[in-house]
C-alpha atoms as a PDB file:
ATOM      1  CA  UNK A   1       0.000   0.000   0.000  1.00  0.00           C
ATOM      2  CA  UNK A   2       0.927   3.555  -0.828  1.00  0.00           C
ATOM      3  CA  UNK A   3       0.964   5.610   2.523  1.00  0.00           C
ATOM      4  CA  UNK A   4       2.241   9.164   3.501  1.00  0.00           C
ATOM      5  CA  UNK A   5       4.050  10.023   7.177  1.00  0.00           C
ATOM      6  CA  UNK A   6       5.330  13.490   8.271  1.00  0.00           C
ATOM      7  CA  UNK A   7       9.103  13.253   9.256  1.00  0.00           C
ATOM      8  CA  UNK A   8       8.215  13.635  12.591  1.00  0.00           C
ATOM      9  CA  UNK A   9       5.707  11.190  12.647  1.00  0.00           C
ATOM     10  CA  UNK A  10       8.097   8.943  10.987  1.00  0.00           C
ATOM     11  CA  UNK A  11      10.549   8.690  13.814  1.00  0.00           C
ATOM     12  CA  UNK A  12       7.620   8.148  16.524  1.00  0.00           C
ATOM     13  CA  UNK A  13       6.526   5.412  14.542  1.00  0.00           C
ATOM     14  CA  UNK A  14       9.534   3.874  13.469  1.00  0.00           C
ATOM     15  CA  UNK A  15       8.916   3.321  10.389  1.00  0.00           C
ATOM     16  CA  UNK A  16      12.230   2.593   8.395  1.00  0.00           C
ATOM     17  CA  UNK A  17      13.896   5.174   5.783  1.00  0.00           C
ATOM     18  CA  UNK A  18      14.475   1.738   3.292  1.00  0.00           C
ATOM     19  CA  UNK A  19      10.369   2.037   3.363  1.00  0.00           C
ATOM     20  CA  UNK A  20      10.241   6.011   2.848  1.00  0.00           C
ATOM     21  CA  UNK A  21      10.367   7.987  -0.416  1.00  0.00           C
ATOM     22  CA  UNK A  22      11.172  11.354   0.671  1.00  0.00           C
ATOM     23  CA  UNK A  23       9.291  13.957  -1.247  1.00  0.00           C
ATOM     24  CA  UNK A  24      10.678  17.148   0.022  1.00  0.00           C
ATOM     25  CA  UNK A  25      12.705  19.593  -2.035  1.00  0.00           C
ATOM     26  CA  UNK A  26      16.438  18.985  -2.167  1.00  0.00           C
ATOM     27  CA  UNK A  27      16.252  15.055  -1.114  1.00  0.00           C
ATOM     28  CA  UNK A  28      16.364  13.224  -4.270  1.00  0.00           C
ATOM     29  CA  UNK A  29      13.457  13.508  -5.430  1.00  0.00           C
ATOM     30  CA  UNK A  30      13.037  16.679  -6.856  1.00  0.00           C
ATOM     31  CA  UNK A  31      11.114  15.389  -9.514  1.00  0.00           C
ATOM     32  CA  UNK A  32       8.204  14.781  -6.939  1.00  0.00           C
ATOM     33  CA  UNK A  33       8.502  17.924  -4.849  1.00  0.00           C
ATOM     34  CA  UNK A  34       7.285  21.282  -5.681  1.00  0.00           C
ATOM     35  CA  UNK A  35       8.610  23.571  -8.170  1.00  0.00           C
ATOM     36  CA  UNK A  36      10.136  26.880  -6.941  1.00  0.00           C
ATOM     37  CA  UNK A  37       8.016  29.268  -8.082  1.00  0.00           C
ATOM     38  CA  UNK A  38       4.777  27.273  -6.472  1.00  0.00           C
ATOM     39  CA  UNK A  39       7.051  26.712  -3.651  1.00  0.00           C
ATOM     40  CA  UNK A  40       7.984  30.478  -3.444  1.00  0.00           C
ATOM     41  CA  UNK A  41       4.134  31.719  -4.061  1.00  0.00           C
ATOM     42  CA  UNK A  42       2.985  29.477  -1.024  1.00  0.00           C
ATOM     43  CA  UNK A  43       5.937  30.281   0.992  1.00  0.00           C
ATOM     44  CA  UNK A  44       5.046  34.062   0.851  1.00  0.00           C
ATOM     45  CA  UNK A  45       1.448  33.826   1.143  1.00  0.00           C
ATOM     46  CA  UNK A  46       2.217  31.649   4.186  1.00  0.00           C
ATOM     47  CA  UNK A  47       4.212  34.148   5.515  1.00  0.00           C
ATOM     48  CA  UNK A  48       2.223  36.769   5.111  1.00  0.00           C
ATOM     49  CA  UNK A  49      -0.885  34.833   6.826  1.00  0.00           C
ATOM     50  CA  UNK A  50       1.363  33.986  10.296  1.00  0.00           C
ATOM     51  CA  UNK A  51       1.212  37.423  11.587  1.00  0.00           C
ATOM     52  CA  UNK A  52      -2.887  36.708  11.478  1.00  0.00           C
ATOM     53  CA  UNK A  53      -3.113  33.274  12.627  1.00  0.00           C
ATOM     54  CA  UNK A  54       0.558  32.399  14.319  1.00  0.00           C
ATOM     55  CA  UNK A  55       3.912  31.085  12.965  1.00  0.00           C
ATOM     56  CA  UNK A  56       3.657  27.741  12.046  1.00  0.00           C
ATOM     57  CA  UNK A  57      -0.233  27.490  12.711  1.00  0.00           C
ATOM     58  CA  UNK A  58      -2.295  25.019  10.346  1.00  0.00           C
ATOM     59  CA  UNK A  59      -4.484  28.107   9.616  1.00  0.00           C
ATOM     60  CA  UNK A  60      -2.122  30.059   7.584  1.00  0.00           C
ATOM     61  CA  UNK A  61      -0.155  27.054   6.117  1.00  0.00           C
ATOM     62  CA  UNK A  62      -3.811  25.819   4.856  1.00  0.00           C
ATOM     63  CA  UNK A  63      -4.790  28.810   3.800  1.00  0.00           C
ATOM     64  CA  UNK A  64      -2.017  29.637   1.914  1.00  0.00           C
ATOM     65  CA  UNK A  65      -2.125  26.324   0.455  1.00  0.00           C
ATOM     66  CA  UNK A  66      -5.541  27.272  -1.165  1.00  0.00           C
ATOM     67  CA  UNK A  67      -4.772  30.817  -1.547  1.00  0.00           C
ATOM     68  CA  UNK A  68      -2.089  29.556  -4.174  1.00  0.00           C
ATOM     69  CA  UNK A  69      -3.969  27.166  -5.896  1.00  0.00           C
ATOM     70  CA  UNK A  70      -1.393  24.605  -5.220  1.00  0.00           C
ATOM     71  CA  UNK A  71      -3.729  21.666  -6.093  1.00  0.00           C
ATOM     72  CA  UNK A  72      -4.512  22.762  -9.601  1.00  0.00           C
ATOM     73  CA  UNK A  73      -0.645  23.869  -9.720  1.00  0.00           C
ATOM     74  CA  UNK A  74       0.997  21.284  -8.350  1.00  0.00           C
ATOM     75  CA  UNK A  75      -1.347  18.255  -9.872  1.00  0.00           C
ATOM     76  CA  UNK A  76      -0.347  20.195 -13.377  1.00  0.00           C
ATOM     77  CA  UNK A  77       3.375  19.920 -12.999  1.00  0.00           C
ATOM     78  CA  UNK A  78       3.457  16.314 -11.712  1.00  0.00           C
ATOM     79  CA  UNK A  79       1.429  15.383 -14.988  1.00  0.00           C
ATOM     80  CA  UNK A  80       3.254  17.288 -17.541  1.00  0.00           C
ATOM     81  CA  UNK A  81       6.494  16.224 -16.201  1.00  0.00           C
ATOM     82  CA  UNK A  82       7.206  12.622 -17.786  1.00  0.00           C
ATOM     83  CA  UNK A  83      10.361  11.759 -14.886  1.00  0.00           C
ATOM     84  CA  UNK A  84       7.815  12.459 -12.326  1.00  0.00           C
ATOM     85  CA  UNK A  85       5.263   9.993 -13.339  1.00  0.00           C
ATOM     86  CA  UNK A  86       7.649   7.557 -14.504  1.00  0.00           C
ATOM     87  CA  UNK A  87       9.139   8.018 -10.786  1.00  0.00           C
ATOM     88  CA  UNK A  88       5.536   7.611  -9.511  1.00  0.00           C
ATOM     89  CA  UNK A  89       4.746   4.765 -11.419  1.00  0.00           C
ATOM     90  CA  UNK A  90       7.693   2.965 -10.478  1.00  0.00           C
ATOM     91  CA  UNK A  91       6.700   3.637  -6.098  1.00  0.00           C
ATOM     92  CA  UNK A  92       3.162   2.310  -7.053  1.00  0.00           C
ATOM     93  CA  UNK A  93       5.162  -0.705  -8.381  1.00  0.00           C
ATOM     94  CA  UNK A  94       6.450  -1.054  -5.010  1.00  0.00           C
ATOM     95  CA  UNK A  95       3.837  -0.341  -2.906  1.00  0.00           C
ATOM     96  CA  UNK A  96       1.827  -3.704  -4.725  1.00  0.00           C
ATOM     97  CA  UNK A  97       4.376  -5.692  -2.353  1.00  0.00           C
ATOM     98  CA  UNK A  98       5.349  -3.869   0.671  1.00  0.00           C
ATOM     99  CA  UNK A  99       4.139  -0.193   2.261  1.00  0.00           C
ATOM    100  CA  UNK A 100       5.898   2.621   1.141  1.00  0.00           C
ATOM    101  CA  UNK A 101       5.909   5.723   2.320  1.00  0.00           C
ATOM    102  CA  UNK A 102       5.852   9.205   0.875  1.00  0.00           C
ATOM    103  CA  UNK A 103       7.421  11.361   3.004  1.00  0.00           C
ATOM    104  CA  UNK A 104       7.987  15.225   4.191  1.00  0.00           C
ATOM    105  CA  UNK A 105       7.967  17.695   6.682  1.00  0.00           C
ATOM    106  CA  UNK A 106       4.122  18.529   6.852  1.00  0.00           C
ATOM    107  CA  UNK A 107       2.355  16.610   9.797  1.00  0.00           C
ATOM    108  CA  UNK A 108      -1.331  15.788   9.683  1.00  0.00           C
ATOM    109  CA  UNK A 109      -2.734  18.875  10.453  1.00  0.00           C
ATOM    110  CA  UNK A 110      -1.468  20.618   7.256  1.00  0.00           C
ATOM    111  CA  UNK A 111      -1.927  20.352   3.896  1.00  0.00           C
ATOM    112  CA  UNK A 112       1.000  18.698   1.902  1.00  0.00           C
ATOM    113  CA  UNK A 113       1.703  17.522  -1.907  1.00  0.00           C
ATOM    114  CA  UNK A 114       2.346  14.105  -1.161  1.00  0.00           C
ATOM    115  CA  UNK A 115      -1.684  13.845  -0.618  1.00  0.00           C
ATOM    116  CA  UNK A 116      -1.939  14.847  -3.608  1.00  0.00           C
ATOM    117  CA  UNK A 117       0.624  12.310  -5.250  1.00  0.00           C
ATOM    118  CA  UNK A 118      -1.264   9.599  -3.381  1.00  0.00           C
ATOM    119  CA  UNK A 119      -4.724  10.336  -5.254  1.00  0.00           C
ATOM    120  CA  UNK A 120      -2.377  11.075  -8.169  1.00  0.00           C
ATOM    121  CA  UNK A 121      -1.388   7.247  -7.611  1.00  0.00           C
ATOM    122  CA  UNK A 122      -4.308   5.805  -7.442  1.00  0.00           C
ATOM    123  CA  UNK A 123      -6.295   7.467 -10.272  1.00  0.00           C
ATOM    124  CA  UNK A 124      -3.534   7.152 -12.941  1.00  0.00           C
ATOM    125  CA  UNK A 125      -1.444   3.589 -11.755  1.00  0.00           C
ATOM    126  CA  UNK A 126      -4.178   2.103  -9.888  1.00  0.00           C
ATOM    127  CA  UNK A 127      -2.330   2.213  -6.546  1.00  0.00           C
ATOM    128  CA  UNK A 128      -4.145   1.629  -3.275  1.00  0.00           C
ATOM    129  CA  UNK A 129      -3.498   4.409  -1.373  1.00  0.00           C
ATOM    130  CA  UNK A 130      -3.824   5.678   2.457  1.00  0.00           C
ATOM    131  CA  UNK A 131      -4.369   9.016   3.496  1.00  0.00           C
ATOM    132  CA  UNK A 132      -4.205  10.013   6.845  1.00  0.00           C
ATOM    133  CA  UNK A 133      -3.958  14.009   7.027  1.00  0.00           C
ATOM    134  CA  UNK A 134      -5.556  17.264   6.102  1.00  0.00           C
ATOM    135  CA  UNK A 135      -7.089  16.649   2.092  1.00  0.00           C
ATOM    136  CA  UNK A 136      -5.804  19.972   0.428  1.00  0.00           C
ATOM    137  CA  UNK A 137      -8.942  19.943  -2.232  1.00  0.00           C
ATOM    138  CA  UNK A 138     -11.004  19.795   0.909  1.00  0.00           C
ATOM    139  CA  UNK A 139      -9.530  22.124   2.805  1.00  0.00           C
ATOM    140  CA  UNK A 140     -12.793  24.925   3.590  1.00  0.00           C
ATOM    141  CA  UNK A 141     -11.632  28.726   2.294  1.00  0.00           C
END
């Protein structure tokens, strides 16, 4: 099964880093992170949003999440980008035999692209998928 765990999680559990794909920008899989300049546009509007709601609060990082469009944005570079689905496709291979994990900073309570590579996953490869945090499409605005 295709799963997702926050790094923090990740240690608590103990789940293995042979049984991780890390997602985040700048750890080998760039391919399956965010590009900069959706990176940069939620950064700022994040930013921005933490004098209202509190540094590091779920609030802003949500909101600036759909305040970006980062879905739409996101879901569009993964599928124009042939080394990122190939890359995809060959995790869902994986994931038939043994649970892998897509992992990156973003705990549960905040909305994070490797939610959106699960359901990625599972509507183009066929992947059964697990989802345990915030769904970024149904985030309310």
């Amino acid at each position: 099964m295709l799963r997702e765990i926050g790094l923090s999680e990740m240690l608590k559990k103990g789940i293995a880093k042979e049984d991780c794909v890390f997602v985040a920008r700048k750890r080998g899989n760039d391919e399956l992170a965010p590009p900069d300049d959706l990176f940069s546009d939620f950064d700022k509007g994040k930013k921005r949003l933490e004098k209202e709601f509190g540094k590091g609060s779920p609030e802003a990082h949500n909101k600036a999440f759909l305040d970006c469009d980062y879905e739409r944005r996101f879901r569009g570079y993964v599928l124009r980008n042939p080394s990122a689905l190939k890359k995809l496709e060959e995790i869902c291979k994986l994931s038939r035999a043994k649970d892998v994990y897509l992992a990156c900073y973003e705990g549960e309570a905040k909305a994070c692209h490797r939610r959106i590579l699960l359901r990625i996953s599972e509507e183009r490869f066929g992947a059964e998928v697990h989802i345990e945090g915030v769904e970024p499409k149904l985030l309310p605005r």
